[in-house]
C-alpha atoms as a PDB file:
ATOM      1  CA  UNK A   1      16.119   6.203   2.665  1.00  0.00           C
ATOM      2  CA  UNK A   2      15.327   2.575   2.807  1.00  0.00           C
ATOM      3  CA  UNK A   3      15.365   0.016  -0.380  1.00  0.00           C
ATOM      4  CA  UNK A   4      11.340   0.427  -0.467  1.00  0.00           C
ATOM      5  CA  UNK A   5      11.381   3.717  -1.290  1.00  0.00           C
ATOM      6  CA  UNK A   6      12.906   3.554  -4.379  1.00  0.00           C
ATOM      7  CA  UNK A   7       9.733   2.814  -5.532  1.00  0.00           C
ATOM      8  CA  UNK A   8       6.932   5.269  -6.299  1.00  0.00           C
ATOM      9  CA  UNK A   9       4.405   6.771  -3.744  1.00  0.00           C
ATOM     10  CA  UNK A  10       6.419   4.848  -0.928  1.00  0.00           C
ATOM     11  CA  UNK A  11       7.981   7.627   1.793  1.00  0.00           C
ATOM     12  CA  UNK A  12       9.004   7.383   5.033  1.00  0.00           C
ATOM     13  CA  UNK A  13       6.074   7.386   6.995  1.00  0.00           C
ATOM     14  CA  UNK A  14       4.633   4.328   4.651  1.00  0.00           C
ATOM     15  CA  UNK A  15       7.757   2.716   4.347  1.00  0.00           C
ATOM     16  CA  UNK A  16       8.472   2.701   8.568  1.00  0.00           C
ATOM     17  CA  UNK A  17       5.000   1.271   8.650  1.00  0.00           C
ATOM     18  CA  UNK A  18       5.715  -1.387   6.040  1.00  0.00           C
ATOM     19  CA  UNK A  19       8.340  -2.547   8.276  1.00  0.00           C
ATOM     20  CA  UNK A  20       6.606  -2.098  11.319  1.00  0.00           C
ATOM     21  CA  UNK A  21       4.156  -4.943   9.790  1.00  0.00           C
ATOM     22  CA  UNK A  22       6.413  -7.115   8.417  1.00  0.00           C
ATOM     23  CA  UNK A  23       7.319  -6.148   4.884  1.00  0.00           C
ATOM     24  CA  UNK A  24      10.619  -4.969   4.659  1.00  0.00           C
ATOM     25  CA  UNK A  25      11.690  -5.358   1.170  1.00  0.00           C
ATOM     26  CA  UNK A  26      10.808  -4.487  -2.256  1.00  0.00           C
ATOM     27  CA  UNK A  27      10.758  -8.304  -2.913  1.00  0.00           C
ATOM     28  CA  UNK A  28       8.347  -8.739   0.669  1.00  0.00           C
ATOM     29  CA  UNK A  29       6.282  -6.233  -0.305  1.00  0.00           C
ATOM     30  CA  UNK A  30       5.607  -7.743  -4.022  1.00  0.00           C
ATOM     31  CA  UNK A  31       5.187 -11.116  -2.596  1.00  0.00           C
ATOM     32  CA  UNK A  32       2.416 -10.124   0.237  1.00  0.00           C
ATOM     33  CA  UNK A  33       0.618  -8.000  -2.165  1.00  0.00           C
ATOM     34  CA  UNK A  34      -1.285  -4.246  -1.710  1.00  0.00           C
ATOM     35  CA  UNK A  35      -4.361  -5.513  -0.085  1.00  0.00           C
ATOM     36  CA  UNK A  36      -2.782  -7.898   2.823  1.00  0.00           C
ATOM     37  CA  UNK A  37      -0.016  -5.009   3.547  1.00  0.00           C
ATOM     38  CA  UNK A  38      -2.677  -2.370   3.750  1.00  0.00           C
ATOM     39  CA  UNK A  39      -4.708  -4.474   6.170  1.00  0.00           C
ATOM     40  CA  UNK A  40      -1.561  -5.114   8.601  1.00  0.00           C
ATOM     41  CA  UNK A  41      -0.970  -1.510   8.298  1.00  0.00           C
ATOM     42  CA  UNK A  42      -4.724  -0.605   9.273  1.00  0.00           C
ATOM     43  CA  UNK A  43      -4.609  -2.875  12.173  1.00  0.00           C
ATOM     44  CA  UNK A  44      -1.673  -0.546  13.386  1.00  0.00           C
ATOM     45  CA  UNK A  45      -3.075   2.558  11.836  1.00  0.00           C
ATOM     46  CA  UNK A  46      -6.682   3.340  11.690  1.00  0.00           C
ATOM     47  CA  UNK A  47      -5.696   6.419   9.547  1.00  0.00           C
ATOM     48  CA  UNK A  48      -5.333   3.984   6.455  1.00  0.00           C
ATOM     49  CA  UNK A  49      -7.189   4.831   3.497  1.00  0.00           C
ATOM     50  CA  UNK A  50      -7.898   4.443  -0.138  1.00  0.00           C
ATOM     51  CA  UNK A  51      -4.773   6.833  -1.023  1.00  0.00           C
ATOM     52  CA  UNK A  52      -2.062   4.275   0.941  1.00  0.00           C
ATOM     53  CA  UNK A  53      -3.804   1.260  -0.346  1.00  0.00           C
ATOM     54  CA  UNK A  54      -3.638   2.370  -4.201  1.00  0.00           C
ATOM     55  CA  UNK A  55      -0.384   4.040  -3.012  1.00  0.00           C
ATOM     56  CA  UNK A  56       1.059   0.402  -2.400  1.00  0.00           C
ATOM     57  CA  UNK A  57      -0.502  -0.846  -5.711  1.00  0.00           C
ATOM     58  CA  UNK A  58       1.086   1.820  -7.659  1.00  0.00           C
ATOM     59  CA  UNK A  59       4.357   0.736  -5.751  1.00  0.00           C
ATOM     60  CA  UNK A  60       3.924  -2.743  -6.547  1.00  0.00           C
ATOM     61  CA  UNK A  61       3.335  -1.626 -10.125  1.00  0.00           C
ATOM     62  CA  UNK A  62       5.905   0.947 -10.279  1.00  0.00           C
ATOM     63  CA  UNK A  63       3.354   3.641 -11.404  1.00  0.00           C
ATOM     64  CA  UNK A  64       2.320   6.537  -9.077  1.00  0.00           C
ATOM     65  CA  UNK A  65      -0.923   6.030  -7.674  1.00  0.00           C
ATOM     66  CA  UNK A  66      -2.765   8.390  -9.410  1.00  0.00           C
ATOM     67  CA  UNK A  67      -1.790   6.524 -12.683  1.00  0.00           C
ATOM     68  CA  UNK A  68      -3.647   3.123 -11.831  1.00  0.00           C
ATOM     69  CA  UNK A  69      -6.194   2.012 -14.703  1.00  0.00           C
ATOM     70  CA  UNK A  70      -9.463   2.903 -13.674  1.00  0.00           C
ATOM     71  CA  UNK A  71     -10.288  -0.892 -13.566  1.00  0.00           C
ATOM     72  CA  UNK A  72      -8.030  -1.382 -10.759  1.00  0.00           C
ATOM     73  CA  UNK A  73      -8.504   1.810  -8.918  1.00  0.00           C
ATOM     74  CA  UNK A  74     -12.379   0.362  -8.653  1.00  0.00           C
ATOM     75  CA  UNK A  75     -11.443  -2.723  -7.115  1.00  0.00           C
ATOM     76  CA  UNK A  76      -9.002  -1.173  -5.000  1.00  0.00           C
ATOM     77  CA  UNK A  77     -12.172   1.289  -4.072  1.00  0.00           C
ATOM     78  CA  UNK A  78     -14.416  -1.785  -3.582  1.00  0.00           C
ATOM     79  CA  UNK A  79     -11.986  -3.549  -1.211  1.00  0.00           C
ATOM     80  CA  UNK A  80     -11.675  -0.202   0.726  1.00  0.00           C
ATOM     81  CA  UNK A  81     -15.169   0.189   1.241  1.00  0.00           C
ATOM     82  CA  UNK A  82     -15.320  -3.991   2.790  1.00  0.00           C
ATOM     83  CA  UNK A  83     -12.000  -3.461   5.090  1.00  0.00           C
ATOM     84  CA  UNK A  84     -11.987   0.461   5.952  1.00  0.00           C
ATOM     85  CA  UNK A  85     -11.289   0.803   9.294  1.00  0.00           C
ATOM     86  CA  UNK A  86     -14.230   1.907  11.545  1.00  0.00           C
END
């Protein structure tokens, strides 16, 4: 278990592909944001969706993802929808 999954919805899968594209810490990952990690990981992985982008919010927040306000699960929806792999 690496230091980035000590925080919520972050396992292995997520966190080998956080390091894959860059963001290795807890500290990396706060400073490069959800949006800009979920779009390296999407240029690896066109499996990336909604769930592992509000999966790294929640992280950065340190709330599971399914406990995001409903004002930023929209904009996390919104940015989706303009960067969702095709």
């Amino acid at each position: 278990m690496g230091e980035l999954q000590k925080l919520p919805n972050i396992a292995d899968k997520l966190e080998a592909q956080l390091v894959e594209v860059g963001v290795a810490s807890i500290a990396a990952l706060k400073k490069t944001g959800s949006r800009e990690a979920w779009l390296r990981i999407a240029a690896i992985d066109p499996s990336a969706c909604y769930m592992r982008l509000c999966s790294l919010e929640g992280a950065i927040q340190g709330v599971r993802w399914h406990n995001l306000d409903d004002a930023t699960k929209q904009q996390m929806k919104a940015f989706y929808q303009e960067h969702k792999p095709s």
